[in-house]
Each structure stands twice: as structure tokens, then as C-alpha cells.
Protein backbone atom coordinates (compact mmCIF):
# COMPACT_ATOMS: atom_id res chain seq x y z
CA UNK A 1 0.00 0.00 0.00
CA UNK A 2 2.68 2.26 1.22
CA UNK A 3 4.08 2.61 -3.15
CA UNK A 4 0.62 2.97 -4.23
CA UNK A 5 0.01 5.84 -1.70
CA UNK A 6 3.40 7.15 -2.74
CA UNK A 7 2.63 7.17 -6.56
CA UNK A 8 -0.76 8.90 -5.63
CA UNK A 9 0.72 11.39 -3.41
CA UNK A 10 3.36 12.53 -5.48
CA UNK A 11 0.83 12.36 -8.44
CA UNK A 12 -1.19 14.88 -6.63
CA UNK A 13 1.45 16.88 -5.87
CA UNK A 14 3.10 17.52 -9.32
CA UNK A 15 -0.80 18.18 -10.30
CA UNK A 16 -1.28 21.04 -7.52
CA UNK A 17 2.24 22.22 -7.75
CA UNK A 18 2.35 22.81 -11.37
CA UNK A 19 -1.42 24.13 -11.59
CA UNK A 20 -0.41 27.18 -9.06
CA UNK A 21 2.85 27.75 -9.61
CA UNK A 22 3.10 26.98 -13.49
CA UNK A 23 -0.59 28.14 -14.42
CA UNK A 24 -2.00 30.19 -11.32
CA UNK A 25 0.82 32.12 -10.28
CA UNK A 26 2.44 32.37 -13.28
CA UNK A 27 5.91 31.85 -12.04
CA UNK A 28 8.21 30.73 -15.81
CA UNK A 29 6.46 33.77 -17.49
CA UNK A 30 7.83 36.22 -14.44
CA UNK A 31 11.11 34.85 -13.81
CA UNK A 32 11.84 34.49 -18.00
CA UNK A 33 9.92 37.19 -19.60
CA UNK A 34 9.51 35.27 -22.58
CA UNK A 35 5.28 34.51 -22.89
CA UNK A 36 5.48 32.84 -25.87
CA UNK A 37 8.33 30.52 -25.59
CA UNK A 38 6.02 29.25 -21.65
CA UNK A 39 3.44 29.43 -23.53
CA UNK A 40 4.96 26.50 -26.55
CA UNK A 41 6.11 24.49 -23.84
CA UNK A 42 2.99 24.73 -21.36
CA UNK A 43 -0.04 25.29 -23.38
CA UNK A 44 0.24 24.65 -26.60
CA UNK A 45 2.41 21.49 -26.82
CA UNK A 46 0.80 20.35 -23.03
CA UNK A 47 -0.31 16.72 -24.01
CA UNK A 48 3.72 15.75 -24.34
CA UNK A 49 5.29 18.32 -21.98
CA UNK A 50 2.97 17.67 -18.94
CA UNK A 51 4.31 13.69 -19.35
CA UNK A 52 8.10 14.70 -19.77
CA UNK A 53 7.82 17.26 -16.62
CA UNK A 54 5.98 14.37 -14.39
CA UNK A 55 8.95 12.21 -15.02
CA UNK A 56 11.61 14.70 -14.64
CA UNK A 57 10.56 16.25 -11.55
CA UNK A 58 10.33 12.84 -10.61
CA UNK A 59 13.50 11.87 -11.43
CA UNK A 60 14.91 14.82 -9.79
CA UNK A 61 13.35 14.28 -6.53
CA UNK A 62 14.06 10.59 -6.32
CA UNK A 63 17.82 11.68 -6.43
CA UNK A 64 16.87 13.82 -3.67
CA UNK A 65 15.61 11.43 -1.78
CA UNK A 66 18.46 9.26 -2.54
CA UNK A 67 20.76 11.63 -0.32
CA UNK A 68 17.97 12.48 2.01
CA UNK A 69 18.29 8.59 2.87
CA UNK A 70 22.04 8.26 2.71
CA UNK A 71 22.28 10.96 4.87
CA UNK A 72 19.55 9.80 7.21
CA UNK A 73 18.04 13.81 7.14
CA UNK A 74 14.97 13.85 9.39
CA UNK A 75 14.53 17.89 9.32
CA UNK A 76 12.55 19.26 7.24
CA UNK A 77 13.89 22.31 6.56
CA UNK A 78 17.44 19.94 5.72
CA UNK A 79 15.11 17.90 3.37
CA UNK A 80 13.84 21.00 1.71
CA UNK A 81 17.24 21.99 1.62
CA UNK A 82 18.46 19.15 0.05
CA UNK A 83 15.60 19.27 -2.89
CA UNK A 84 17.25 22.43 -3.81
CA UNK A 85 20.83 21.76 -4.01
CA UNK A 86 20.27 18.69 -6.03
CA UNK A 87 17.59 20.50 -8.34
CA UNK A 88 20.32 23.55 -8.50
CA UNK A 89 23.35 20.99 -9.16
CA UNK A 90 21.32 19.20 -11.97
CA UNK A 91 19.64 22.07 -13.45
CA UNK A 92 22.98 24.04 -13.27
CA UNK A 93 24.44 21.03 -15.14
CA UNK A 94 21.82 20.85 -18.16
CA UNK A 95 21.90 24.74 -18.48
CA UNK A 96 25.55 24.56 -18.91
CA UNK A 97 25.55 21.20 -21.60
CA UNK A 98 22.73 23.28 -23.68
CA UNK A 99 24.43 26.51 -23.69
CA UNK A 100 27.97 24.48 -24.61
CA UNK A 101 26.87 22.94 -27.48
CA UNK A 102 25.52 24.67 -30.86
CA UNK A 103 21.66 25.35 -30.42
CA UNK A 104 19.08 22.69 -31.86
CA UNK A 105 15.73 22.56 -32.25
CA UNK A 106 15.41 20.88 -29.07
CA UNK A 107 12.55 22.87 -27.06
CA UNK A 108 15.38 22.22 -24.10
CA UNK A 109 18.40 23.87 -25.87
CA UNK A 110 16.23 26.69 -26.75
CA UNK A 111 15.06 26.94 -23.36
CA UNK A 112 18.22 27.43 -21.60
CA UNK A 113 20.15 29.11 -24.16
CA UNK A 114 17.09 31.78 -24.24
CA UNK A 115 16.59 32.24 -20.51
CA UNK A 116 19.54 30.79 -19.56
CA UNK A 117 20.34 30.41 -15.55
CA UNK A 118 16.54 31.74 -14.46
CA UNK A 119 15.51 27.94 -15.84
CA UNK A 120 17.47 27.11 -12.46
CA UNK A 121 15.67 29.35 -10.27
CA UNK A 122 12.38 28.02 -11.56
CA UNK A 123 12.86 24.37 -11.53
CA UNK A 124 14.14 25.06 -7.56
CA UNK A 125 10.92 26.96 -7.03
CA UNK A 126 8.77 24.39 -9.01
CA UNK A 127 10.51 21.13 -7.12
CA UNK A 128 10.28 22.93 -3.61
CA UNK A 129 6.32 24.03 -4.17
CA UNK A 130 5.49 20.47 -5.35
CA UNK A 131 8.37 18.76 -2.50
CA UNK A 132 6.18 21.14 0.72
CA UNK A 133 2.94 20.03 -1.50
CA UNK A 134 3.89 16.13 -0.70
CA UNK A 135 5.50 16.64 2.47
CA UNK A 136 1.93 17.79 3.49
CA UNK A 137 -0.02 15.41 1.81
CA UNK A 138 2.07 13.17 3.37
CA UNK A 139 1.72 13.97 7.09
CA UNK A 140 -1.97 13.77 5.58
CA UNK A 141 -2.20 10.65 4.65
CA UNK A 142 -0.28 9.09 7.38
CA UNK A 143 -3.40 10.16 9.48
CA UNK A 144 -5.66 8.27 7.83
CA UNK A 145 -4.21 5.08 6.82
């Protein structure tokens, strides 16, 4: 039970999370200034990107968790901490590698070679918002099961 809960936790999470902070709040338009090049990746090519961002952010917060557990990090605020180093370090990393390399037509080399670093600051603010969003459906769910 405890994986199923887990899948449908996080599930619920990414949901939330990327409803207010992607579509509510409006956060990659802000921090980018560049409407139409949120708007190709989030609206108008959704379908595909909403499946590629569920797995990434998934991805990114399983390595996360990885060190969370190595470390044996109880805190929260050390937890939170650690979602944002390791979405910095990896989102520094692929920021760099795009911005290296000659630009494609890959949506993800014209991301970061248009906004550059500020992809960095969002995916920290994204992974946080949906990390508090299933550290509190979490402490949730533990109540009723």
C-alpha cells in the first residue's frame, strides 16, 4: 500500500504544484519574460510536456531522496534543503551542456540558451512548491491510513 500511496501522493502533488505555480501564479512567465516561448512548452504542446515534466521532476526528486536517505536527514527544513541543491546541481548542469553545445531545435536547448540560468531558479521553485505540496499530503495521509 505504502508505493501505491506514494505514486498517488506525489501524483497529486506535481498536479497542484504545477497548476499554481506553473498556471496560477504564473511563475516561468515572471522569472523568464519570454510569454510565448512558456506558452509553446505549457499550453500549446501540453499533451507531451505535462508527461516529460511528471517524469523529470520525478527523477529529480528521487535523487533527492536518494541523499535524504544516505544521509539519514529527518529535518525538514534539511530535506527542503536538500531538494534544492540537487535541483540547482542538476539544473545548473543541463543549463551549462545546452548553452555548450551549438543550439538545436530541441525545445530544451532553446530553453536554456534563451533564458539561460533563471531555468534554475524556476525548476528550484517548481521542485520545492510540489516537494512542501507532498511533504503535506504526506503527514496527511499518514493520518488516515
Amino acid at each position: 500500500m505504502s508505493v501505491v500511496k506514494n505514486i498517488l501522493n506525489y501524483t497529486i502533488s506535481f498536479c497542484v504544484g504545477i497548476f499554481i505555480i506553473t498556471y496560477l501564479i504564473k511563475i516561468p512567465h515572471v522569472l523568464t519574460g519570454n510569454t510565448k516561448l512558456v506558452n509553446k512548452y505549457y499550453i500549446e504542446n501540453f499533451n507531451t510536456n505535462i508527461i516529460i515534466d511528471y517524469v523529470l521532476v520525478l527523477i529529480y526528486l528521487i535523487i533527492a531522496y536518494f541523499f535524504i536517505n544516505i544521509l539519514k536527514i529527518k529535518n525538514y527544513i534539511y530535506k527542503i534543503i536538500t531538494v534544492i541543491i540537487v535541483t540547482a546541481l542538476i539544473s545548473s548542469i543541463f543549463c551549462y551542456y545546452f548553452r555548450a553545445v551549438p543550439q538545436t531545435k530541441n525545445f530544451f536547448s532553446i530553453w536554456f540558451n534563451t533564458i539561460g540560468y533563471s531555468a534554475v531558479l524556476y525548476d528550484i521553485i517548481l521542485l520545492v512548491g510540489i516537494y512542501l505540496i507532498y511533504l503535506y499530503m504526506d503527514k496527511i495521509l499518514h493520518l488516515n491510513f
